[in-house]
Protein backbone atom coordinates (compact mmCIF):
# COMPACT_ATOMS: atom_id res chain seq x y z
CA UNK A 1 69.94 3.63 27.13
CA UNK A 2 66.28 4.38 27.00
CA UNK A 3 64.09 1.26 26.29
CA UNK A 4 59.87 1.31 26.47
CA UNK A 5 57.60 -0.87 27.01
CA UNK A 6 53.76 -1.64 25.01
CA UNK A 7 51.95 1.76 25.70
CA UNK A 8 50.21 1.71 28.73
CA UNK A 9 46.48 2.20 28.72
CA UNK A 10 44.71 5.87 28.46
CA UNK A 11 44.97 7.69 31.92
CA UNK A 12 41.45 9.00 32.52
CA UNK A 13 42.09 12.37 32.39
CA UNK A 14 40.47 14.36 29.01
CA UNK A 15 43.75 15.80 27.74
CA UNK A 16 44.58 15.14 23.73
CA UNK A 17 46.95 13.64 24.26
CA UNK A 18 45.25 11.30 26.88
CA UNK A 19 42.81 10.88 24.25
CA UNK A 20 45.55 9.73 21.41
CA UNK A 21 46.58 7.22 23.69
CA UNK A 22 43.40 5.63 24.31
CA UNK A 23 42.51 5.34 20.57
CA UNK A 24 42.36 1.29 19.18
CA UNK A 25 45.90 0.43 17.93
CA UNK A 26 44.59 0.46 14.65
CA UNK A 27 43.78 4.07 14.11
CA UNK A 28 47.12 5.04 15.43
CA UNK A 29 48.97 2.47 12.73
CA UNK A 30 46.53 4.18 9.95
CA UNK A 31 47.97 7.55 10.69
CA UNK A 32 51.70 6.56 11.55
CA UNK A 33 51.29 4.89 7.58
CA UNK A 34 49.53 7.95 6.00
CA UNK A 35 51.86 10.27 7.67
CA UNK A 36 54.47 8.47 6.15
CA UNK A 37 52.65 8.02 2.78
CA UNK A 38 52.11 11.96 2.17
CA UNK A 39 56.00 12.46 3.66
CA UNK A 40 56.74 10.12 0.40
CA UNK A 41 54.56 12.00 -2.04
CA UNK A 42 55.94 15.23 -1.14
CA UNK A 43 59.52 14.12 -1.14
CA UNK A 44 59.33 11.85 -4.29
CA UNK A 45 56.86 14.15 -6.12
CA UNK A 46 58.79 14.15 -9.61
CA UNK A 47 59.87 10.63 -9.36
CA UNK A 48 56.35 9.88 -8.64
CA UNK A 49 54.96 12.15 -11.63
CA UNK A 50 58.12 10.49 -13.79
CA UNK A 51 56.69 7.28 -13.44
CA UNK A 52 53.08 8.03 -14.22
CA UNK A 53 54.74 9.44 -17.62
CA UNK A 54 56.41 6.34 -18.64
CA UNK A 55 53.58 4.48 -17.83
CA UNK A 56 51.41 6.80 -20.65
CA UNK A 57 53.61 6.15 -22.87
CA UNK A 58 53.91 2.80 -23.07
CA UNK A 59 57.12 2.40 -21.09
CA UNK A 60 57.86 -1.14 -19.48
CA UNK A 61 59.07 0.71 -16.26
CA UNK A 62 55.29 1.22 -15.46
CA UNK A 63 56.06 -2.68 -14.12
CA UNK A 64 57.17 -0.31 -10.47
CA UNK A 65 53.37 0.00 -9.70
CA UNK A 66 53.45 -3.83 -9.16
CA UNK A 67 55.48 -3.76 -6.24
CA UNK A 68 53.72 -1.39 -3.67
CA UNK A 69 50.26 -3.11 -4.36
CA UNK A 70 51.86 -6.21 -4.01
CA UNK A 71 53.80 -5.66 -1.11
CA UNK A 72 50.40 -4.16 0.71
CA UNK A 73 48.83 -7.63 -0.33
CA UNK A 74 51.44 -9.63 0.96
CA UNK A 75 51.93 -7.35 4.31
CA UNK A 76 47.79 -8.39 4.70
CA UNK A 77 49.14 -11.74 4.94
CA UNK A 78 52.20 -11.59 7.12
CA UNK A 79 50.55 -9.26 9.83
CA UNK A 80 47.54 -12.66 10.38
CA UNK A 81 50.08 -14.05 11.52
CA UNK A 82 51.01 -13.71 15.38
CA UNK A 83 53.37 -11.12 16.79
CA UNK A 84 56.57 -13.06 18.27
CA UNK A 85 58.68 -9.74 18.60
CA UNK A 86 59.04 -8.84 22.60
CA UNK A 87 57.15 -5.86 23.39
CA UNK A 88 60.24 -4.19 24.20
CA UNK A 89 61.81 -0.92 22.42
CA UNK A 90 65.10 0.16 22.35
CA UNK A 91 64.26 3.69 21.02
CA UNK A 92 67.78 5.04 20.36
CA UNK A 93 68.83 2.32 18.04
CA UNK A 94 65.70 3.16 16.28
CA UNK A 95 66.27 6.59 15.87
CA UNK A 96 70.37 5.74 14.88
CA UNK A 97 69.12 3.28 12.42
CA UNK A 98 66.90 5.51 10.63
CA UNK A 99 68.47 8.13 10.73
CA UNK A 100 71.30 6.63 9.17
CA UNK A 101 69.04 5.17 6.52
CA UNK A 102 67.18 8.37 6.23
CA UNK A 103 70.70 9.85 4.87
CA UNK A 104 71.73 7.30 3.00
CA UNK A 105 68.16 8.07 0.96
CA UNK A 106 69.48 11.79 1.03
CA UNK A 107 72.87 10.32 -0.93
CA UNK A 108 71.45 8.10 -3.36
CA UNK A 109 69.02 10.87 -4.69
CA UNK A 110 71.69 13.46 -4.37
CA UNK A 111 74.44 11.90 -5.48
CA UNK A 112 74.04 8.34 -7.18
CA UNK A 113 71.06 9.69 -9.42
CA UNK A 114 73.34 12.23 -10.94
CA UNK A 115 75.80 10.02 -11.95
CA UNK A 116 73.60 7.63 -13.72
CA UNK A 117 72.05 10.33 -15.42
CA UNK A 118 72.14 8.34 -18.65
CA UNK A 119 71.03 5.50 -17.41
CA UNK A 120 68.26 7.30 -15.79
CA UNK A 121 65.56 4.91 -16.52
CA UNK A 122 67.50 1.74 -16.78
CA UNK A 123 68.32 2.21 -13.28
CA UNK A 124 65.23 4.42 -11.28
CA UNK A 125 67.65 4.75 -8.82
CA UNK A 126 65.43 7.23 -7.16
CA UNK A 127 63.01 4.37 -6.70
CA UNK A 128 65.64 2.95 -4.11
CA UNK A 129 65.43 6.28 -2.55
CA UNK A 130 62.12 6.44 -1.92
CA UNK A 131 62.57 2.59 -1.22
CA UNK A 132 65.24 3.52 1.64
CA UNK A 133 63.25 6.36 2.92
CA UNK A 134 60.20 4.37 3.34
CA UNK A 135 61.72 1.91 5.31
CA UNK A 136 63.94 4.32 7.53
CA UNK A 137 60.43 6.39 8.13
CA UNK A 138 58.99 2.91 9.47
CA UNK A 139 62.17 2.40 11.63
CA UNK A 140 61.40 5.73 13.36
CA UNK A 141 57.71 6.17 13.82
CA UNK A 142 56.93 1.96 14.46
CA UNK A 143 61.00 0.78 15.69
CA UNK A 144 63.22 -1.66 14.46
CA UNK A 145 61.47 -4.83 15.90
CA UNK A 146 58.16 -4.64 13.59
CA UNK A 147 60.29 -3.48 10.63
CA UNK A 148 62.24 -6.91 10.85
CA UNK A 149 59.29 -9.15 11.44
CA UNK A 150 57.87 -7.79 7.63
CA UNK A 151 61.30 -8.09 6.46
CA UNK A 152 60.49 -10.51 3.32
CA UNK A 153 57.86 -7.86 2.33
CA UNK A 154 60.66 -4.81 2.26
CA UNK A 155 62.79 -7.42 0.57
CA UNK A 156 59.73 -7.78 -1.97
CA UNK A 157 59.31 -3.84 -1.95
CA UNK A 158 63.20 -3.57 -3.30
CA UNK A 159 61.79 -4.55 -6.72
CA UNK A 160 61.65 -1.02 -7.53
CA UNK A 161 65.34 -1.48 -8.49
CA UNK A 162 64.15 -2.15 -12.21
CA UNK A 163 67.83 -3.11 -13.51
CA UNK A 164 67.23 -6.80 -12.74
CA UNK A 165 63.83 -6.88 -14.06
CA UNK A 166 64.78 -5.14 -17.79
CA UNK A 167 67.70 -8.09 -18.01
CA UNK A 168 64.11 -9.87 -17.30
CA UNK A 169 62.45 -8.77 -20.08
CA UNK A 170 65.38 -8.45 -22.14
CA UNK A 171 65.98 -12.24 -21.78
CA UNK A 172 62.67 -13.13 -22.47
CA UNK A 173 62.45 -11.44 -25.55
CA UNK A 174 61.02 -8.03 -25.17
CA UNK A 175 57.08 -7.05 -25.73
CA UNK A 176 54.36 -6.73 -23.88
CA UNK A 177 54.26 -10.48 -23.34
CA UNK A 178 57.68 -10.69 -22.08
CA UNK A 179 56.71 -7.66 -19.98
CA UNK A 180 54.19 -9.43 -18.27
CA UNK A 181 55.73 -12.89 -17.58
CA UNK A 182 58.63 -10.75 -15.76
CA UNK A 183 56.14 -8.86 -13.77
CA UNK A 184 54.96 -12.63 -12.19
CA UNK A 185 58.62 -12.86 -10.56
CA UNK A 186 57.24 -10.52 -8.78
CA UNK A 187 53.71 -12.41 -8.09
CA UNK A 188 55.44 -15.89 -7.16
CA UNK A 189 57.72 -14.47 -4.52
CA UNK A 190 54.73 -12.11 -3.03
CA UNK A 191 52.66 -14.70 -2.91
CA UNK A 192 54.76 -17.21 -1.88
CA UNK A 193 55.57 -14.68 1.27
CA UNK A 194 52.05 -14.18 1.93
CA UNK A 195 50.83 -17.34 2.74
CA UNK A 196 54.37 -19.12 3.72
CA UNK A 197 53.46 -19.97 7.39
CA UNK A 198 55.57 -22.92 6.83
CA UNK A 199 58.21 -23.86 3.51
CA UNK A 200 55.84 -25.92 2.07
CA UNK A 201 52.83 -23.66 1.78
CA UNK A 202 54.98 -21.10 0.45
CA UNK A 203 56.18 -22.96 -2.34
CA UNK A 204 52.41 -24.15 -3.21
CA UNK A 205 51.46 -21.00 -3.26
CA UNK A 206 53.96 -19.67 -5.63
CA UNK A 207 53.62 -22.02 -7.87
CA UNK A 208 49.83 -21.68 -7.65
CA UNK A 209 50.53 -18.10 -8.83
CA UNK A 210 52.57 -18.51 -11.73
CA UNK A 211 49.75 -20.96 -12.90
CA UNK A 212 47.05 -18.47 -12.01
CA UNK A 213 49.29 -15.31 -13.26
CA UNK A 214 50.14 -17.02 -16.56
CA UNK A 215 46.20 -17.92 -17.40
CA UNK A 216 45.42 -14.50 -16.85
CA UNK A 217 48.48 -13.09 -19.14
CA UNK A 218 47.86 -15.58 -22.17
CA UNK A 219 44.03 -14.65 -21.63
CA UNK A 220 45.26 -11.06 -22.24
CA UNK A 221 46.98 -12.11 -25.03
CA UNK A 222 44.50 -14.08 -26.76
CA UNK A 223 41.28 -11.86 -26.17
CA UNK A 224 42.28 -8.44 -25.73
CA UNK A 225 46.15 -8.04 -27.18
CA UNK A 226 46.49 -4.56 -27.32
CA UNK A 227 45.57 -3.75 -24.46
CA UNK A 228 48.75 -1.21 -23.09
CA UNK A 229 51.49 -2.90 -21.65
CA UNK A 230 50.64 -1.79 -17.88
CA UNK A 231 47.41 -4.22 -18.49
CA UNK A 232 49.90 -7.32 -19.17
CA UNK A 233 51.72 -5.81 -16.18
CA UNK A 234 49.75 -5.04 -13.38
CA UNK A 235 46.22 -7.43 -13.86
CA UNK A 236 48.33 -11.00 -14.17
CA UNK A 237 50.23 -10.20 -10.71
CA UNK A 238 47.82 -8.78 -8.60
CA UNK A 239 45.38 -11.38 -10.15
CA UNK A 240 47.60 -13.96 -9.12
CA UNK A 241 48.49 -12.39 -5.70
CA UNK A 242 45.32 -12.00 -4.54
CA UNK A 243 43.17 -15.05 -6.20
CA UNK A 244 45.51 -17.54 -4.71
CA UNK A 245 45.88 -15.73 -1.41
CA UNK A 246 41.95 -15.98 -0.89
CA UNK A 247 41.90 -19.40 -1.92
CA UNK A 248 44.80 -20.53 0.34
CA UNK A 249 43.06 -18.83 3.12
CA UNK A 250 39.86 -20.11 3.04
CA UNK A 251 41.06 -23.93 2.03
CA UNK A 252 43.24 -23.30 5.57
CA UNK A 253 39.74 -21.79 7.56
CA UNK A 254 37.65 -24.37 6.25
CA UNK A 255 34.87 -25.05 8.87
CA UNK A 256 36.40 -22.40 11.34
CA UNK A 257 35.14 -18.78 11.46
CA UNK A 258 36.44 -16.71 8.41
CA UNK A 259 38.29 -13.61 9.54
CA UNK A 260 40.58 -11.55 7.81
CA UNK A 261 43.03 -11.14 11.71
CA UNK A 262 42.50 -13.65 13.78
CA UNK A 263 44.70 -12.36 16.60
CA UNK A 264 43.69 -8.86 18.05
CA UNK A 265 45.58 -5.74 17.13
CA UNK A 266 48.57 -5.64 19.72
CA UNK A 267 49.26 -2.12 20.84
CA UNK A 268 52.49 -0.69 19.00
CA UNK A 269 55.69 -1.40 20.58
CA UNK A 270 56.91 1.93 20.44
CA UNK A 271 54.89 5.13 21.99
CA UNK A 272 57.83 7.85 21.88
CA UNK A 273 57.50 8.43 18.47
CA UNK A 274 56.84 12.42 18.36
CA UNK A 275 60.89 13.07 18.51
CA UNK A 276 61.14 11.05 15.34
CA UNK A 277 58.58 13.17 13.32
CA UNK A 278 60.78 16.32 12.91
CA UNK A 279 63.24 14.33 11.47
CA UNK A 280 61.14 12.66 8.71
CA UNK A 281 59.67 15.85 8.10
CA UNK A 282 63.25 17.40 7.92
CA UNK A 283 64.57 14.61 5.35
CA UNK A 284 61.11 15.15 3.23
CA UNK A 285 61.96 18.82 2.52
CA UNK A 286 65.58 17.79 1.82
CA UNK A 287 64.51 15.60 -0.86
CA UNK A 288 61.95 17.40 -2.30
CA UNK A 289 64.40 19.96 -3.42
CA UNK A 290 66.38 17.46 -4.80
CA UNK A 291 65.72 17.68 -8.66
CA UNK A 292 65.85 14.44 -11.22
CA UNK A 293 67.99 14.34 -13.77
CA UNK A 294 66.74 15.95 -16.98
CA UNK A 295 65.71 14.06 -20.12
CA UNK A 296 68.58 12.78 -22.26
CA UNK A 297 69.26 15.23 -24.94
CA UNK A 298 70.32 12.05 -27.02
CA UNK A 299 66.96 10.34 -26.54
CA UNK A 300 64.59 12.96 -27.60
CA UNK A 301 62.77 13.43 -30.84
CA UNK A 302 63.45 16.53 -32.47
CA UNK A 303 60.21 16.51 -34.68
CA UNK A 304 57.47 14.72 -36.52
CA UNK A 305 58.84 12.07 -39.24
CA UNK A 306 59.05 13.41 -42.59
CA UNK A 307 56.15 10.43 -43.56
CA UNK A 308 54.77 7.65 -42.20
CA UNK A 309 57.52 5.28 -40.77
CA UNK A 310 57.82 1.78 -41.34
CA UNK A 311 60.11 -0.96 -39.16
CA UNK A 312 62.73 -2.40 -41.27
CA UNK A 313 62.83 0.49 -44.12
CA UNK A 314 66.14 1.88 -45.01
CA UNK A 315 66.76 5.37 -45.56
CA UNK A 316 66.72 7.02 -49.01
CA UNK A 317 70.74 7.31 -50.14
CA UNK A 318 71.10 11.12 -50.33
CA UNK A 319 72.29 12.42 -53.50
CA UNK A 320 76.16 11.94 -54.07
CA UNK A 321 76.49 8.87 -52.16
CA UNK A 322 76.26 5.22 -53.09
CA UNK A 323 74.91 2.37 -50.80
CA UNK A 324 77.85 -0.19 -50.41
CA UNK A 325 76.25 -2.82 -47.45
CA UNK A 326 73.12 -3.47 -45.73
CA UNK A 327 72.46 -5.86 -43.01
CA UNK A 328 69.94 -5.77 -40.40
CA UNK A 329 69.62 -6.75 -36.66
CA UNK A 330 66.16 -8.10 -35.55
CA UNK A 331 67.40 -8.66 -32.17
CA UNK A 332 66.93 -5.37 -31.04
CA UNK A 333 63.04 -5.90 -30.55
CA UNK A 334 64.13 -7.34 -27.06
CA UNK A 335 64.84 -3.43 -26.22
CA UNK A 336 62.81 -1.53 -28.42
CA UNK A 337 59.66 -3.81 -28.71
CA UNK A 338 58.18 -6.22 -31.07
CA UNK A 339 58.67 -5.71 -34.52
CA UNK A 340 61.61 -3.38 -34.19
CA UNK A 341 64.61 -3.70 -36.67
CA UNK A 342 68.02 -2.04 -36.76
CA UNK A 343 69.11 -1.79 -40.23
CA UNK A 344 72.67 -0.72 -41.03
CA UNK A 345 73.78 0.78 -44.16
CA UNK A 346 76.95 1.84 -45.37
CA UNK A 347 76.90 4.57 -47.65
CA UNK A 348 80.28 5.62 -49.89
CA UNK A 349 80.91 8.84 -51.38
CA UNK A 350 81.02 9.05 -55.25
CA UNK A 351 83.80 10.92 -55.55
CA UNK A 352 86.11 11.84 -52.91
CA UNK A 353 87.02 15.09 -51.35
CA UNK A 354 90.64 16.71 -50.26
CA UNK A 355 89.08 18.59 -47.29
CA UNK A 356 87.88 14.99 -45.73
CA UNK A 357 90.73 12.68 -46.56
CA UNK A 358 94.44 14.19 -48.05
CA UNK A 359 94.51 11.26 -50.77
CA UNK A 360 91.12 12.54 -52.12
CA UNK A 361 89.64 9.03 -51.64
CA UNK A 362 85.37 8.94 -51.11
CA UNK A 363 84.52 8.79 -47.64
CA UNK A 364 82.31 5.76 -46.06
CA UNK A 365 79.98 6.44 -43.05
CA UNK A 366 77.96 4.02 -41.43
CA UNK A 367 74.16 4.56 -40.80
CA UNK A 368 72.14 3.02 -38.06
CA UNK A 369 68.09 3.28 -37.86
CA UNK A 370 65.12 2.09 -36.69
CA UNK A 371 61.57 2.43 -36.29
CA UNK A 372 59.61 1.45 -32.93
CA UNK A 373 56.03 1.96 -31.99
CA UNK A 374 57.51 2.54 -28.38
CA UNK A 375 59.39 5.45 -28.56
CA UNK A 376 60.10 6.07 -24.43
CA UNK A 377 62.37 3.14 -25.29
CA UNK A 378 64.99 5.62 -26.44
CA UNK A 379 64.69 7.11 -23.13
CA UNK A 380 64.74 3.64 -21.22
CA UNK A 381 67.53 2.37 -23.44
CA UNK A 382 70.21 5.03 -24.45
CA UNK A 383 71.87 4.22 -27.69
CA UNK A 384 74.99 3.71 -26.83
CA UNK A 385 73.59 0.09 -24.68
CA UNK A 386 73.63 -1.28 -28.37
CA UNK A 387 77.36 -1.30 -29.42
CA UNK A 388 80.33 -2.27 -27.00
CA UNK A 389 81.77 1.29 -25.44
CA UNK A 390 82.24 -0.14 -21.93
CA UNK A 391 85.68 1.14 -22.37
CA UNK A 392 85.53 4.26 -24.83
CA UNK A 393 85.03 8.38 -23.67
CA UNK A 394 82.48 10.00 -25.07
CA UNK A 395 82.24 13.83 -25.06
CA UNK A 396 78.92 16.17 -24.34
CA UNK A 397 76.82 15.97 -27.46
CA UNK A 398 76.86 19.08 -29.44
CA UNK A 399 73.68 20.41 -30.97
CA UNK A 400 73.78 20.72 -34.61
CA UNK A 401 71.13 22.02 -37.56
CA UNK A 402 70.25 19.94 -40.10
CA UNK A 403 67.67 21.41 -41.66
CA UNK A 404 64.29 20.84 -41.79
CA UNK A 405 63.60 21.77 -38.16
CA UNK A 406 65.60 18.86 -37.37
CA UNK A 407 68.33 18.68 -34.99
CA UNK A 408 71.48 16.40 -34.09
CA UNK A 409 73.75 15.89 -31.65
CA UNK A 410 77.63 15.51 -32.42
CA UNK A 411 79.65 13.18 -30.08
CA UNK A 412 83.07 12.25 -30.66
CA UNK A 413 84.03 8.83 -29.17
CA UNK A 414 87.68 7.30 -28.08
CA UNK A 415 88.12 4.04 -27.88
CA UNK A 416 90.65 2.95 -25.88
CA UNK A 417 89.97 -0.57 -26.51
CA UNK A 418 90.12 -0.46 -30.45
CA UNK A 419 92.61 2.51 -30.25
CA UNK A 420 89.92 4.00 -32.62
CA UNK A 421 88.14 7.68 -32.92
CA UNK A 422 85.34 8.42 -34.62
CA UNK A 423 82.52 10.98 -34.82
CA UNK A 424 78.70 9.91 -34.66
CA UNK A 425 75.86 12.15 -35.53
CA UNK A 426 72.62 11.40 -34.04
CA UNK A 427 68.96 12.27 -34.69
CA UNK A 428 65.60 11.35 -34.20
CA UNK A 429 61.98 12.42 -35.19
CA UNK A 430 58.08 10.93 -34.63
CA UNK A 431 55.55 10.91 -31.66
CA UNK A 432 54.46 9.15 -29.12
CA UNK A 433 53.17 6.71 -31.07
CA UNK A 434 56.15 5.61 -33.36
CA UNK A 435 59.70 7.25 -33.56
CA UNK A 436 62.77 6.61 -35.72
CA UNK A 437 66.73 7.16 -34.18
CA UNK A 438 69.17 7.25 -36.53
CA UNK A 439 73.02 7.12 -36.18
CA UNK A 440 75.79 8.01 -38.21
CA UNK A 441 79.48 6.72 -37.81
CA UNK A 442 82.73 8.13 -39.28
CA UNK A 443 86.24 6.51 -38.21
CA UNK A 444 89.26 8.31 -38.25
CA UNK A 445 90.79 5.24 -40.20
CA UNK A 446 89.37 5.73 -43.94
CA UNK A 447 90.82 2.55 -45.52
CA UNK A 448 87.91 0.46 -47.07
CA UNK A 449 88.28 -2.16 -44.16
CA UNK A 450 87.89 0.32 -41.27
CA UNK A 451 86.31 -0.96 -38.29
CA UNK A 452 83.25 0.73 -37.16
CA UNK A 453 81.29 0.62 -34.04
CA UNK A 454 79.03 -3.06 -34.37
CA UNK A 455 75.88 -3.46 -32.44
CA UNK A 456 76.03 -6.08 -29.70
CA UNK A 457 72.81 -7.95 -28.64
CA UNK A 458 74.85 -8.28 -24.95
CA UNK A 459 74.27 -6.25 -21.74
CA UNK A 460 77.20 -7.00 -20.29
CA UNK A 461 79.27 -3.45 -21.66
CA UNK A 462 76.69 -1.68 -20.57
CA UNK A 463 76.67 -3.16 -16.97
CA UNK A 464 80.65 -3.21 -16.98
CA UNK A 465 80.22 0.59 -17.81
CA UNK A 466 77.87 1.28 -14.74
CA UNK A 467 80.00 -0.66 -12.40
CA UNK A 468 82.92 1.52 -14.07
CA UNK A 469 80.93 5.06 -13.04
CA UNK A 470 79.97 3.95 -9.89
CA UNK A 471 83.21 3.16 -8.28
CA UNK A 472 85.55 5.31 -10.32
CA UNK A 473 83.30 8.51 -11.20
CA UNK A 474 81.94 9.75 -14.62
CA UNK A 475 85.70 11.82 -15.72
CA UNK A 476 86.57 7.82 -16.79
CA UNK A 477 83.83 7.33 -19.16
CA UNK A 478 83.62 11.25 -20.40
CA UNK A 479 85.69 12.66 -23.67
CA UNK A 480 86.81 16.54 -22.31
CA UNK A 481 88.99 17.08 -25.12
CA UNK A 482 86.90 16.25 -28.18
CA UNK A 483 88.27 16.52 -31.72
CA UNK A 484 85.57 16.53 -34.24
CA UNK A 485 87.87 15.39 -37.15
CA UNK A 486 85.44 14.60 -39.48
CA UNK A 487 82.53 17.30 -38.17
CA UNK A 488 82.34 18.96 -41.42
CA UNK A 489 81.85 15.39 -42.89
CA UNK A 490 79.32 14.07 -40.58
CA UNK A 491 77.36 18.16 -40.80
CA UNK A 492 77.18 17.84 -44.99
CA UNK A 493 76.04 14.24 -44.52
CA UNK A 494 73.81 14.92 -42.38
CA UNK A 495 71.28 17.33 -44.12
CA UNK A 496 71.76 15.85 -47.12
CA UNK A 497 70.74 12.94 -45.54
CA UNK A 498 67.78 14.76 -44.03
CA UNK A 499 66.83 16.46 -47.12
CA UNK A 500 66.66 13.15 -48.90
CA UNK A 501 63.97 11.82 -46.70
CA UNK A 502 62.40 14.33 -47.30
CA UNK A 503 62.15 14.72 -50.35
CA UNK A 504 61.22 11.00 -51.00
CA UNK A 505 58.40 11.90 -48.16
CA UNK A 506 56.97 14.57 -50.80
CA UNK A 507 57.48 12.83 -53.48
CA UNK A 508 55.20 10.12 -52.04
């Protein structure tokens, strides 16, 4: 076993390498970090370009940007501090260790993102990734001793997993608001980190961040509310971050010289780090190649909205058909955004048809829509998170024309639950600035008290149902031998429903 020592000083010969050697600490750590830095951007190039997209439009996953500044802010504070690591490397348990984590990044962009190809944005599972990567980079070029002694500030840095922090939001209500408080979870346990040199100074200074954090967010609010939502995002945290970090370390300097490291730099612990190099380069071009899923058929909008669209207006009832219920669900503003209502209406057939039901009785589908100013949300939150199907198989959507240079997608659905199949139609038109989804249901049961898929306000399906694809596979959750029953149904229905819009667009 090979171990190393602190680098010894420059010999005083003139070779490059001589000269590397005898370069402050400092400049060495700035090029180990931007070495690493452009091995990130070129490996995580779309992820890095995907995020940048939902933060233009409006998307609440722009929240990731939080954690890197923070976790540079809180690293500022953590490295004052002195170095109580030995000076002592053990260089092949650094290079076993990251390598190991270096493939486990290889898997969970390979593999894991695949799988949660729905859940795409829910989950930013590439995020981990780069998260992993990052850190198993750091193992190789700096060793295993440094990593650990920032190892609350890689904890922070795991925040990129944004499942936890859309429950956040979620629980809070949804909005820009919401999306901002959740963001200073984030602030309080960076800050907290940063200054902790003891328990107690760590807790002051988290709660001295949500105070500072939540002025600054209800300032937002107040003065300059629509503002996008990164603004309620990023400026509370970092506000908060690095206000009370200042102000903590000056009230701890007071009447003592004020510098930023009051230690000098201490030469890094591990010299031998050229080996390690190939291999992050090696990993880099891996994952590079490694494509992200692409966008969810079922969450894109298929064109502009027939007229201007307006939360909380039902369709028009296409000719033929009678409205028979109506309720809405105001809830789902905690996914969509503020102001966002689901309204439900069940439409009836005036007279009924032998090819769709052998008793000739009128048909009843079920029609979901509504209208959000945030219309990434579709992407962020698939449909099927609204209703219960934790334990149903869906098939592949199939593309169908309904006129009007719209298009929808076909799915039929098994419940193994309800011991129910039905057929949904989906659709969706706008821009980014508003967009409307709309769903359509039709049960193989056609008595008058059929059960139909009913929205649920409750994560917990959808979580059962990534907990289900992650340990047992996708062929659980997928349909492969659909039966479009009531296709032709759900295809007349359809463009007449589209046509009606329409038509009361023009007629406008």
């Amino acid at each position: 076993m090979s171990t190393a020592t602190a680098e010894p000083a420059a010999s005083p010969d003139r070779s490059l390498l001589s000269r590397w050697y005898g370069l402050h600490p400092f400049y060495r750590l700035a090029v180990r970090w931007a070495f690493i830095g452009a091995c990130t951007a070129v490996a995580f190039h779309e992820s890095i370009r995907n995020v940048l997209r939902t933060t233009y439009n409006q998307g609440v996953g722009g929240y990731v940007w939080v954690v890197p500044a923070a976790a540079v802010l809180v690293a500022i504070g953590v490295a004052r501090r002195n170095r109580n690591e030995l000076p002592i490397h053990d260089r092949q348990t650094d290079i076993i260790v990251g390598t190991m984590g270096l493939v486990l990044a290889v898997l969970v962009q390979g593999v894991l993102v695949p799988r949660f190809g729905l859940y795409f944005h829910l989950l930013r599972l590439d995020l981990v990734a780069a998260w992993l990567f990052v850190l198993s980079s750091s193992i190789v070029l700096f060793g295993l001793r440094p990593v650990i002694r920032f190892r609350w500030v890689w904890a922070l840095m795991f925040m990129v997993f944004s499942l936890p922090y859309y429950l956040s939001v979620v629980f809070l209500g949804g909005g820009k608001f919401a999306a901002g408080a959740s963001t200073m979870i984030i602030a309080a346990i960076g800050t907290g980190i940063g200054v902790g040199r003891t328990f107690r100074r760590g807790f002051i200074g988290s709660l001295a961040a949500w105070v500072v954090g939540f002025a600054a967010l209800i300032a937002i609010g107040l003065f300059v509310n629509s503002a996008p939502v990164w603004v309620y995002q990023l400026v509370p945290a970092l506000t908060a971050i690095s206000g009370v970090g200042i102000a903590m370390y000056f009230q701890s300097r007071r009447g003592m010289p004020k510098r930023v490291f009051e230690r000098k730099v201490e030469p890094l612990a591990s010299a031998q780090v050229w080996g390690g190099v190939p291999l992050v380069i090696a990993v880099t071009l891996v994952l590079a190649f490694i494509a992200l899923p692409p966008q969810s058929a079922s969450s894109r909008l298929s064109r502009t909205a027939p007229g201007p669209l307006i939360s909380g207006q039902p369709l028009v009832v296409p000719p033929g058909w009678t409205l028979s219920g109506y309720e809405e669900y105001d809830w789902v503003r905690r996914f969509y955004g503020g102001g966002t209502v689901l309204v439900r209406q069940r439409m009836t057939a005036l007279r009924g048809d032998a090819r769709f039901d052998k008793f000739a009785r009128p048909r009843t589908v079920v029609v979901d829509s509504m209208v959000t100013g945030r219309p990434f949300a579709f992407e962020l939150y698939p449909v099927r998170v609204l209703y219960d199907l934790a334990e149903a198989r869906i098939s592949s959507p199939q593309p169908i024309d309904l006129g009007n240079g719209t298009t929808g997608l076909m799915y039929s659905v098994l419940d193994d639950k309800l011991l129910l199949t039905w057929n949904a139609l989906t659709f969706g038109w706008g821009d980014r600035q508003q967009g409307q989804y709309v769903t359509v249901f039709a049960v193989d049961n056609h008595e008058p008290d059929a059960l139909f898929p009913t929205p649920s306000d409750s994560m917990v399906s959808t979580l059962r149902t990534l907990f289900t694809m992650l340990f047992r596979g996708n062929a659980v959750l997928n349909e492969d031998a659909p039966r479009f029953k009531d296709g032709e149904l759900l295809g007349e229905f359809g463009h007449a429903l589209v046509a009606a819009q329409f038509d009361a667009a023009r007629r406008r």
